[in-house]
Protein backbone atom coordinates (compact mmCIF):
# COMPACT_ATOMS: atom_id res chain seq x y z
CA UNK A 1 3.01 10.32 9.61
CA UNK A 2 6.20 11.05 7.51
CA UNK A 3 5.47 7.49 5.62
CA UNK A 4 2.03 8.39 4.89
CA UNK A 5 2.82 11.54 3.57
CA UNK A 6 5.42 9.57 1.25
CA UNK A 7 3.06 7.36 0.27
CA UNK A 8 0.32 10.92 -0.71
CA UNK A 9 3.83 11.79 -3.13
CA UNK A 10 4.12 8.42 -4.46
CA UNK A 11 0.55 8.50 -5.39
CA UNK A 12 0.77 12.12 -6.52
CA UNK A 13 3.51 11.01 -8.91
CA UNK A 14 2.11 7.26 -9.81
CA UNK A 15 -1.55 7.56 -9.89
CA UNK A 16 -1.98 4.68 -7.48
CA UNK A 17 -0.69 3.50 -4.01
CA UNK A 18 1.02 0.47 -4.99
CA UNK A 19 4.26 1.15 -4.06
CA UNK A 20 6.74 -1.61 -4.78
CA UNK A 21 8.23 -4.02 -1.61
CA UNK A 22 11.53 -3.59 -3.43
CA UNK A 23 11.21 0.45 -4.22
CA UNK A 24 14.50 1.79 -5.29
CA UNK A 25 13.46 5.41 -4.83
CA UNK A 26 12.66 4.89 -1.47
CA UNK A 27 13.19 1.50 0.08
CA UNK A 28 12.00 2.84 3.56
CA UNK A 29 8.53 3.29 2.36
CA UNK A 30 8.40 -0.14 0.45
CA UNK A 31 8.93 -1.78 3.32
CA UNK A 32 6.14 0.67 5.27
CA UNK A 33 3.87 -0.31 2.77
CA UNK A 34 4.52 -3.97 3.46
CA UNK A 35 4.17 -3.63 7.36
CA UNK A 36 0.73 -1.83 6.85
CA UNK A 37 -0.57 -4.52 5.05
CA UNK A 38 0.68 -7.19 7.87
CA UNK A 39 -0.82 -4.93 9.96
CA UNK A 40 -4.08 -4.54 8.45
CA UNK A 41 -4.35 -8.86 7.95
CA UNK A 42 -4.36 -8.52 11.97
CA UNK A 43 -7.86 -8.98 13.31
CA UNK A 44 -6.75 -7.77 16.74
CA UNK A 45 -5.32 -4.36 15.61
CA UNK A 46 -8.01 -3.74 13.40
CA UNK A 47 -9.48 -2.99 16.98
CA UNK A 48 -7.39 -0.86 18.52
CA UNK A 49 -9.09 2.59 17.58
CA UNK A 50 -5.82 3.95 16.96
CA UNK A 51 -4.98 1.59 14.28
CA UNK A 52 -8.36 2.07 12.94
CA UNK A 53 -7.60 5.62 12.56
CA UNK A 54 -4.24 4.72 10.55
CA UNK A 55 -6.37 2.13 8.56
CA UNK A 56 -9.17 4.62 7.53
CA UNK A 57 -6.78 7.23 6.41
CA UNK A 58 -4.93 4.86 4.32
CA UNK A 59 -8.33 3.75 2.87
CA UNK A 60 -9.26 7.71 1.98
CA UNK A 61 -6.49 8.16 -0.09
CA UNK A 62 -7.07 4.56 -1.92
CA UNK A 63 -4.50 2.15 -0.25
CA UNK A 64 -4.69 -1.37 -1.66
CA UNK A 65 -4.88 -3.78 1.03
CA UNK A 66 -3.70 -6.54 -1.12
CA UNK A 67 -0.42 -5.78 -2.93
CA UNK A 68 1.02 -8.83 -4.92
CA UNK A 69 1.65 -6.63 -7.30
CA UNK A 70 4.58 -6.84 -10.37
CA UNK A 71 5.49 -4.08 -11.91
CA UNK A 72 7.33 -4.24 -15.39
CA UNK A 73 11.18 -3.11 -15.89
CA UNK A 74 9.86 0.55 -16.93
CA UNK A 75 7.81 0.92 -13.29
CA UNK A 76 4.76 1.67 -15.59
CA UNK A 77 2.63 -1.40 -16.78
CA UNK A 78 1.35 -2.89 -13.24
CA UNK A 79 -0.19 -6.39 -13.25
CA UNK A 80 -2.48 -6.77 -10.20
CA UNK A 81 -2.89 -9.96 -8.82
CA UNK A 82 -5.60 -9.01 -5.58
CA UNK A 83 -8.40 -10.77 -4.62
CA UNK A 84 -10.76 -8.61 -6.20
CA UNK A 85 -9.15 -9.70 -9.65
CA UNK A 86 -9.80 -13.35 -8.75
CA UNK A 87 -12.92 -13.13 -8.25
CA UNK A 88 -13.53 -11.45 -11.69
């Protein structure tokens, strides 16, 4: 819960949910962010109605399930490189 609360901040302050693998600021939430997308690419726990619950609260607050993301040297421009832009 203490991640996910981070990650409510981060968007607070950002705008968006993409928080960086690599985050300076907080490196413990980078790495969160990573694990909840392994997670998530996990047909089995998308199952388990606990993870479910972790996966739909993540959703409601607009958690990008794909994140090969770069972000520029300022942390401001983002280039998105998701599925959804492929397809465009």
């Amino acid at each position: 819960q203490q991640r996910f609360e981070e990650l409510c901040e981060y968007k607070e302050a950002n705008g968006h949910c993409r928080v960086p693998k690599s985050y300076e600021q907080n490196k413990s939430l980078g790495r969160w962010v990573g694990k909840m997308r392994e997670y998530h690419k996990n047909n089995d726990m998308k199952q388990d109605p606990v993870w479910k619950n972790r996966f739909a609260q993540l959703e409601a607050v607009g958690f990008e399930w794909e994140g090969r993301c770069a972000v520029s040297e300022d942390s401001s421009v983002w280039q998105e490189n998701s599925w959804q832009d492929r397809l465009n």
